[in-house]
N, C-alpha and C. Protein backbone atom coordinates (compact mmCIF):
# COMPACT_ATOMS: atom_id res chain seq x y z
N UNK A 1 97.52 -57.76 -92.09
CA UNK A 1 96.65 -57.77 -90.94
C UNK A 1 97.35 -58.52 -89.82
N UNK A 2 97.22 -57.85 -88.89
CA UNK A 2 98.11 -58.57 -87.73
C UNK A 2 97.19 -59.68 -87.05
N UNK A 3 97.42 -60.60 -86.22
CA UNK A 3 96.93 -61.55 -85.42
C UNK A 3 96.17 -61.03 -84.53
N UNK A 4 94.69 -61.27 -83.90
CA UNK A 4 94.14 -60.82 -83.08
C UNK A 4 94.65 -61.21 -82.07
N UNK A 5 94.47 -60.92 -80.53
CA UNK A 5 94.27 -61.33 -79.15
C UNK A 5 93.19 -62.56 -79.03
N UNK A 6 93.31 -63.13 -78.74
CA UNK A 6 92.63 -64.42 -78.42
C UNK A 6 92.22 -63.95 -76.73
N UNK A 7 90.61 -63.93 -76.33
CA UNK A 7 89.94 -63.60 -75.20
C UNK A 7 90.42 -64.93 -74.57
N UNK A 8 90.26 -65.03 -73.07
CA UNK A 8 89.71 -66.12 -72.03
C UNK A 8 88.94 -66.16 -71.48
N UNK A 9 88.29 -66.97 -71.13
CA UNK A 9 86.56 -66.79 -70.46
C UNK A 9 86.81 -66.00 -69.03
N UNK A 10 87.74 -65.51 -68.67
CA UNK A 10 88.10 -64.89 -67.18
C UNK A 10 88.21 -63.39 -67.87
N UNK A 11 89.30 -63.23 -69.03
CA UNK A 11 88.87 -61.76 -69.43
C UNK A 11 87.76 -61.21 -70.31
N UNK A 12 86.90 -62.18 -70.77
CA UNK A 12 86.12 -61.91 -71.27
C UNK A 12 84.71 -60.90 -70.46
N UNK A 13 84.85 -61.94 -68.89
CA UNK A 13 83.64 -61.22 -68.17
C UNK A 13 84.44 -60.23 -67.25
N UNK A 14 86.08 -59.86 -67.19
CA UNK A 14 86.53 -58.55 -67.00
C UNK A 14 85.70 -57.09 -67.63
N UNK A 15 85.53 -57.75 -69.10
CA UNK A 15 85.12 -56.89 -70.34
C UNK A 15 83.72 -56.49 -70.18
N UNK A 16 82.69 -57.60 -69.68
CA UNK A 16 81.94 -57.81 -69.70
C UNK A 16 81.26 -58.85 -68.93
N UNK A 17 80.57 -58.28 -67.56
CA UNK A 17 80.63 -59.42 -66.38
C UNK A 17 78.80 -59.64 -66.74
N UNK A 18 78.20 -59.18 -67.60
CA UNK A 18 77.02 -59.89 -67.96
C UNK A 18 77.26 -61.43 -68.74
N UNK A 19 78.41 -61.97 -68.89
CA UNK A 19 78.67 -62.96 -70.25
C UNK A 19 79.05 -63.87 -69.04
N UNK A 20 79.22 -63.67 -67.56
CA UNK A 20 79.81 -64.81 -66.51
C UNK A 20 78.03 -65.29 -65.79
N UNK A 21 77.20 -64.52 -66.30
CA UNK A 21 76.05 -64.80 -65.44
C UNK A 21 75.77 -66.33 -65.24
N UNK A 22 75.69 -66.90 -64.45
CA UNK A 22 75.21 -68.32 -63.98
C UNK A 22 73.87 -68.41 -63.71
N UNK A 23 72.74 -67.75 -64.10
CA UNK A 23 71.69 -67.90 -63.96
C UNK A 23 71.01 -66.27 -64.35
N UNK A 24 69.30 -66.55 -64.65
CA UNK A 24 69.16 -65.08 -65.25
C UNK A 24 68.56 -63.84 -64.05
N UNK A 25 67.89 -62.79 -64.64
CA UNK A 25 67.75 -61.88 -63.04
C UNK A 25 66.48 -63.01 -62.49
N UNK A 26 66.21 -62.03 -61.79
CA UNK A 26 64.96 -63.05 -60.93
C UNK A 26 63.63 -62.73 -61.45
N UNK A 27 63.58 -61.74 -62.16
CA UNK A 27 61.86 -62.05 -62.39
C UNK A 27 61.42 -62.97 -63.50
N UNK A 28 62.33 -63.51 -64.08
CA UNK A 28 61.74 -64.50 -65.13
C UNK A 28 60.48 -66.13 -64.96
N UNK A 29 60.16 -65.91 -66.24
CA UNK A 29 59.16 -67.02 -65.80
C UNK A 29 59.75 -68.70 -66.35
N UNK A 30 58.71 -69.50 -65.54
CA UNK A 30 59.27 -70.87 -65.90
C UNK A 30 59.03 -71.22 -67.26
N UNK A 31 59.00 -70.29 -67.95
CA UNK A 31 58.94 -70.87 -69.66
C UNK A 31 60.53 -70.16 -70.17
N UNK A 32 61.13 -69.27 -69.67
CA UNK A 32 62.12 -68.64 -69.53
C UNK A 32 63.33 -70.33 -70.40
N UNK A 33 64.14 -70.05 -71.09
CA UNK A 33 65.48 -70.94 -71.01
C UNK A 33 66.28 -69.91 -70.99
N UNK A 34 67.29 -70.92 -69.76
CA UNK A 34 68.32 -69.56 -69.73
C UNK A 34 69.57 -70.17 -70.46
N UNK A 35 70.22 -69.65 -71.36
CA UNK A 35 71.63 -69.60 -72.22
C UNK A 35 72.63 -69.31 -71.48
N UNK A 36 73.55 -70.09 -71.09
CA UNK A 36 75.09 -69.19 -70.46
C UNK A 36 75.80 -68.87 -71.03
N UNK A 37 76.30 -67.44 -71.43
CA UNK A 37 76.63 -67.45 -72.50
C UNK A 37 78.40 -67.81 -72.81
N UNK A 38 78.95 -68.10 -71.66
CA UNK A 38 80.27 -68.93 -71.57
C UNK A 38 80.34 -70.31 -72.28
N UNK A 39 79.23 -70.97 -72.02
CA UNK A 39 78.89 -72.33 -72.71
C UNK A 39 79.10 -71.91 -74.63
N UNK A 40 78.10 -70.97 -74.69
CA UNK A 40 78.14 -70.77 -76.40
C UNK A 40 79.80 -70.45 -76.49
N UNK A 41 80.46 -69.69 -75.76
CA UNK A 41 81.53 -69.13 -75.96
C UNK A 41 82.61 -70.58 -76.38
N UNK A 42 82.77 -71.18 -75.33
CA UNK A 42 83.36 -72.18 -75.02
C UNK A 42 82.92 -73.76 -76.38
N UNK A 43 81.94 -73.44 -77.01
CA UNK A 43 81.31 -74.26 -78.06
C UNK A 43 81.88 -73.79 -79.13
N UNK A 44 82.23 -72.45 -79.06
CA UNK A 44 82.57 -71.52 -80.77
C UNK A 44 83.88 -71.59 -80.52
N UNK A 45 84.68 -71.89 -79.38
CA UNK A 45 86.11 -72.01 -79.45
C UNK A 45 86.12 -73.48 -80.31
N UNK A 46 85.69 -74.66 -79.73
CA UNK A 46 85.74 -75.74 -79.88
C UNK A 46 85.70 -76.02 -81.27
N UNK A 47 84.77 -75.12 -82.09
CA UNK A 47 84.56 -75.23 -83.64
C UNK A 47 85.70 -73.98 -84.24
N UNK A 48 86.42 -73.34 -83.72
CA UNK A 48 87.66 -72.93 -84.17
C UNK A 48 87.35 -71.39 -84.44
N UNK A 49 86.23 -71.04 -83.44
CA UNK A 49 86.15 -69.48 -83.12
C UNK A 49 86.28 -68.92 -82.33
N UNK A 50 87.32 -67.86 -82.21
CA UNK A 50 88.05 -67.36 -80.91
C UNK A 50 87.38 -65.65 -80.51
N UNK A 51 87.17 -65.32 -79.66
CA UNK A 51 86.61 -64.21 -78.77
C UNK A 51 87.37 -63.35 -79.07
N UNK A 52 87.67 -62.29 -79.87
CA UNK A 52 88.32 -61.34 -79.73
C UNK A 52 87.91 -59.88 -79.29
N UNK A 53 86.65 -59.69 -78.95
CA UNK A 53 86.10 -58.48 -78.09
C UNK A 53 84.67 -59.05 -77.20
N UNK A 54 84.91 -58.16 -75.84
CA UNK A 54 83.80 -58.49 -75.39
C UNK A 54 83.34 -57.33 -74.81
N UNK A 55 81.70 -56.76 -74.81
CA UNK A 55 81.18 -55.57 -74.16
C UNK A 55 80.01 -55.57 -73.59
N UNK A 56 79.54 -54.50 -73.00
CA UNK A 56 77.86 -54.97 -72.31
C UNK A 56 77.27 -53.42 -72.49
N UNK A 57 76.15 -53.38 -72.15
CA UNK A 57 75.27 -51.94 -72.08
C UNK A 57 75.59 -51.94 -71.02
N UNK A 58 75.27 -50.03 -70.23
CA UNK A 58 75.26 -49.99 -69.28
C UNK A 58 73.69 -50.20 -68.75
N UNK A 59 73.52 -50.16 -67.47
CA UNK A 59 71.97 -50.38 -66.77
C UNK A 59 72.11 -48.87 -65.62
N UNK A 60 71.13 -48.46 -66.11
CA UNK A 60 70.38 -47.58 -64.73
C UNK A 60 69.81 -48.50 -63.87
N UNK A 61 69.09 -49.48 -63.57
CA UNK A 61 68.70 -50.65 -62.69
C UNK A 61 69.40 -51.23 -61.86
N UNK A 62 69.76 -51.02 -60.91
CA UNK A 62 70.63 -51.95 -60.05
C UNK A 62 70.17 -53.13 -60.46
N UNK A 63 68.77 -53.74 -60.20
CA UNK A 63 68.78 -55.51 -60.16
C UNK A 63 69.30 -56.21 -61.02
N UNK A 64 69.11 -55.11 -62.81
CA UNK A 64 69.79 -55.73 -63.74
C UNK A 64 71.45 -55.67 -64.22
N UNK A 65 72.03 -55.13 -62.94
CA UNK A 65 73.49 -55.09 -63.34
C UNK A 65 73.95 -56.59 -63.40
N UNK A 66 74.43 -57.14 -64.08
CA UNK A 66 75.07 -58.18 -64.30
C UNK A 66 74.72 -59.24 -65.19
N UNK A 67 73.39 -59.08 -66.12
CA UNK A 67 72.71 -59.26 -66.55
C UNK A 67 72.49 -58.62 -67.88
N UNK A 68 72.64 -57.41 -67.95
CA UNK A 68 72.31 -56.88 -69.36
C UNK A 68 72.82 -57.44 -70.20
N UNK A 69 72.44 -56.79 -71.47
CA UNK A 69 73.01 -57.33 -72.97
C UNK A 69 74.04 -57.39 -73.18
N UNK A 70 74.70 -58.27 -73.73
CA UNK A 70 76.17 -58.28 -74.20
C UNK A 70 76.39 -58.72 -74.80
N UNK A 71 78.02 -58.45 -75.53
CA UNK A 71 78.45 -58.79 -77.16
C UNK A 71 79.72 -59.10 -77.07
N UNK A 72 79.87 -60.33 -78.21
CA UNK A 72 81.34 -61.14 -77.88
C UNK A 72 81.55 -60.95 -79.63
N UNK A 73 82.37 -60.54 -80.04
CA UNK A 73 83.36 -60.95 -81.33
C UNK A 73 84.08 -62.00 -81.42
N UNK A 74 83.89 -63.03 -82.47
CA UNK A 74 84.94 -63.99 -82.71
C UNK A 74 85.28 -63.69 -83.98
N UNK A 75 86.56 -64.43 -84.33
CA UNK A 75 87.06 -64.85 -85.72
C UNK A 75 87.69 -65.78 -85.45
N UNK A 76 88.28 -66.25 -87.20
CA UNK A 76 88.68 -67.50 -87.02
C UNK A 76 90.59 -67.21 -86.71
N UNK A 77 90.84 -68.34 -86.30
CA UNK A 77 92.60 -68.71 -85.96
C UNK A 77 93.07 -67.87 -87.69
N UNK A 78 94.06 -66.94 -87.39
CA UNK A 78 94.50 -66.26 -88.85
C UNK A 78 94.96 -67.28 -89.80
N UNK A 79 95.25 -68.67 -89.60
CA UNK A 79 95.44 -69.85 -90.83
C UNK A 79 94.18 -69.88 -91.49
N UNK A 80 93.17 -70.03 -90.70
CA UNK A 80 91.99 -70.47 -90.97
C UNK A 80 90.73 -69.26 -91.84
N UNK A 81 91.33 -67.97 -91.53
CA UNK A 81 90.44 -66.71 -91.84
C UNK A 81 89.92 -66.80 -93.56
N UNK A 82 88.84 -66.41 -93.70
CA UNK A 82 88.57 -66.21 -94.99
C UNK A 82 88.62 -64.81 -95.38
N UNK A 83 90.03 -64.74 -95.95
CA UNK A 83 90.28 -63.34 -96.43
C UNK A 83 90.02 -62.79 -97.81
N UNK A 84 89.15 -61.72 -97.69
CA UNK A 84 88.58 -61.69 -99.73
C UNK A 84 89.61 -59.98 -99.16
N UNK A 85 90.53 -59.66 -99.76
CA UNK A 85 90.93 -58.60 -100.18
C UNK A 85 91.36 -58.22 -98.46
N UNK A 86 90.67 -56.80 -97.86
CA UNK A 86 90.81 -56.51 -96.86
C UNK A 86 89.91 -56.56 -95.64
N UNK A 87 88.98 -57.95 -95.80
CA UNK A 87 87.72 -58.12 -95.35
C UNK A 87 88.12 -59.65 -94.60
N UNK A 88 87.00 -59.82 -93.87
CA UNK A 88 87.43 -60.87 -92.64
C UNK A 88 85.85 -61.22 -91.58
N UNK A 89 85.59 -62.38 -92.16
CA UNK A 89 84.11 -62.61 -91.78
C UNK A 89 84.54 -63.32 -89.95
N UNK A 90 83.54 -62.47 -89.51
CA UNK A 90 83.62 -62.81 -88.16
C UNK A 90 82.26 -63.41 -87.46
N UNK A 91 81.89 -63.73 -86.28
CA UNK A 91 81.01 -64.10 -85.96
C UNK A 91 80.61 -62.85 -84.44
N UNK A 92 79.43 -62.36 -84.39
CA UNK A 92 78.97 -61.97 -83.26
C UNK A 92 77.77 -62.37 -82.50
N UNK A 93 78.01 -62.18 -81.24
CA UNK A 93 76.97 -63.35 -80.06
C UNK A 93 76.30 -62.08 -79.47
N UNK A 94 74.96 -62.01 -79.54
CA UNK A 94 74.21 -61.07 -78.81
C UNK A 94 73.77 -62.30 -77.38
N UNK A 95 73.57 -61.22 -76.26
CA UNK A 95 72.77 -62.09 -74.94
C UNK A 95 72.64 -61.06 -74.35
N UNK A 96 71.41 -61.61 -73.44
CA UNK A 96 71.32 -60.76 -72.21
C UNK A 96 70.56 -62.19 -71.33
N UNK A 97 70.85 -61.45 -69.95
CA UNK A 97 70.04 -62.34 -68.66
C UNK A 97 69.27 -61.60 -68.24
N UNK A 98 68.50 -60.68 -68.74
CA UNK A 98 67.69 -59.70 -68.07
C UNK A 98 65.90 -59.80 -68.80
N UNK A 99 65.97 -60.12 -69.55
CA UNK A 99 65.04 -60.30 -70.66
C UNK A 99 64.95 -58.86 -71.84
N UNK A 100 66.04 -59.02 -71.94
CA UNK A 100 66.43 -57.89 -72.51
C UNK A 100 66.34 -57.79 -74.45
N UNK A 101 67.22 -59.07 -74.19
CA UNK A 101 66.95 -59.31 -75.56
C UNK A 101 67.15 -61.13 -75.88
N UNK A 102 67.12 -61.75 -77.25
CA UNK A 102 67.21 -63.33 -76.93
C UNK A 102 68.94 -63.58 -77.07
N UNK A 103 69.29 -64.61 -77.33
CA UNK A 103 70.54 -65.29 -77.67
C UNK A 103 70.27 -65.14 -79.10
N UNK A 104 71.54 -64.07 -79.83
CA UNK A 104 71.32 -63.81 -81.01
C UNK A 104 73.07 -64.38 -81.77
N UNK A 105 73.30 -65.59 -82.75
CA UNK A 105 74.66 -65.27 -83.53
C UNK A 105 74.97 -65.01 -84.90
N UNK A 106 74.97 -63.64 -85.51
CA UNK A 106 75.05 -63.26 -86.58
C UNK A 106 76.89 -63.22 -87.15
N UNK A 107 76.61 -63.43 -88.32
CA UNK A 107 77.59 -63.49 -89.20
C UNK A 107 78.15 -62.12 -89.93
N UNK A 108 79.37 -61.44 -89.54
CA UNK A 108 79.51 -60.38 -90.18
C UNK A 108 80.47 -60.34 -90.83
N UNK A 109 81.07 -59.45 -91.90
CA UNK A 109 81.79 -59.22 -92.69
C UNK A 109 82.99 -57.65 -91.96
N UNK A 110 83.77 -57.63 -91.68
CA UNK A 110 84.73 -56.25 -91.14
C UNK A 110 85.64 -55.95 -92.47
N UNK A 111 85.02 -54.80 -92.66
CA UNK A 111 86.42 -54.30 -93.48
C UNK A 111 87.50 -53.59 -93.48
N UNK A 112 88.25 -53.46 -93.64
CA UNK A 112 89.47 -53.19 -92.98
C UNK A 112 89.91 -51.44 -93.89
């Protein structure tokens, strides 16, 4: 298995410019918390999980362009990977700023 690409928070919201949002769309209410999702990004580096894909839905909505749902892949540094055979547990980050969906991070398994 070769070495992934390691994302940067600059190509990440190339990939996906819903994941740079600095605040959510505007109709939300004051019970609303908003997640950035660069912060989580930038937290899962720190614990030794690196971004290796990033994507978004598209929107028919103009207001919600920049905002929709989006999805970041991490894994770990290839020293660090837990490799059972041809398998490789990764981590994925659901978000949106739209109220689309919540701040979701599930644990997956890729097999190769």
């Amino acid at each position: 298995m070769t070495a992934p690409t390691f994302m940067t928070n600059d190509l990440i919201v190339q990939h996906a410019s819903a994941a740079g949002a600095t605040e959510p769309v505007d109709k939300v209410s004051s019970r609303y918390t908003f997640v950035p999702t660069l912060d989580a990004v930038d937290l899962l580096r720190d614990a030794g999980w690196f971004p290796i894909k990033a994507e978004q839905s598209r929107t028919r909505i103009q207001d919600k362009e920049g905002f929709q749902k989006h999805c970041i892949r991490f894994t770990r540094n290839e020293n660090l990977q837990m490799n059972i055979k041809d398998e490789r547990v990764d981590l994925v980050l659901y978000n949106s700023h739209d109220l689309g969906s919540s701040f979701k991070l599930i644990a997956s398994i890729w097999r190769k």
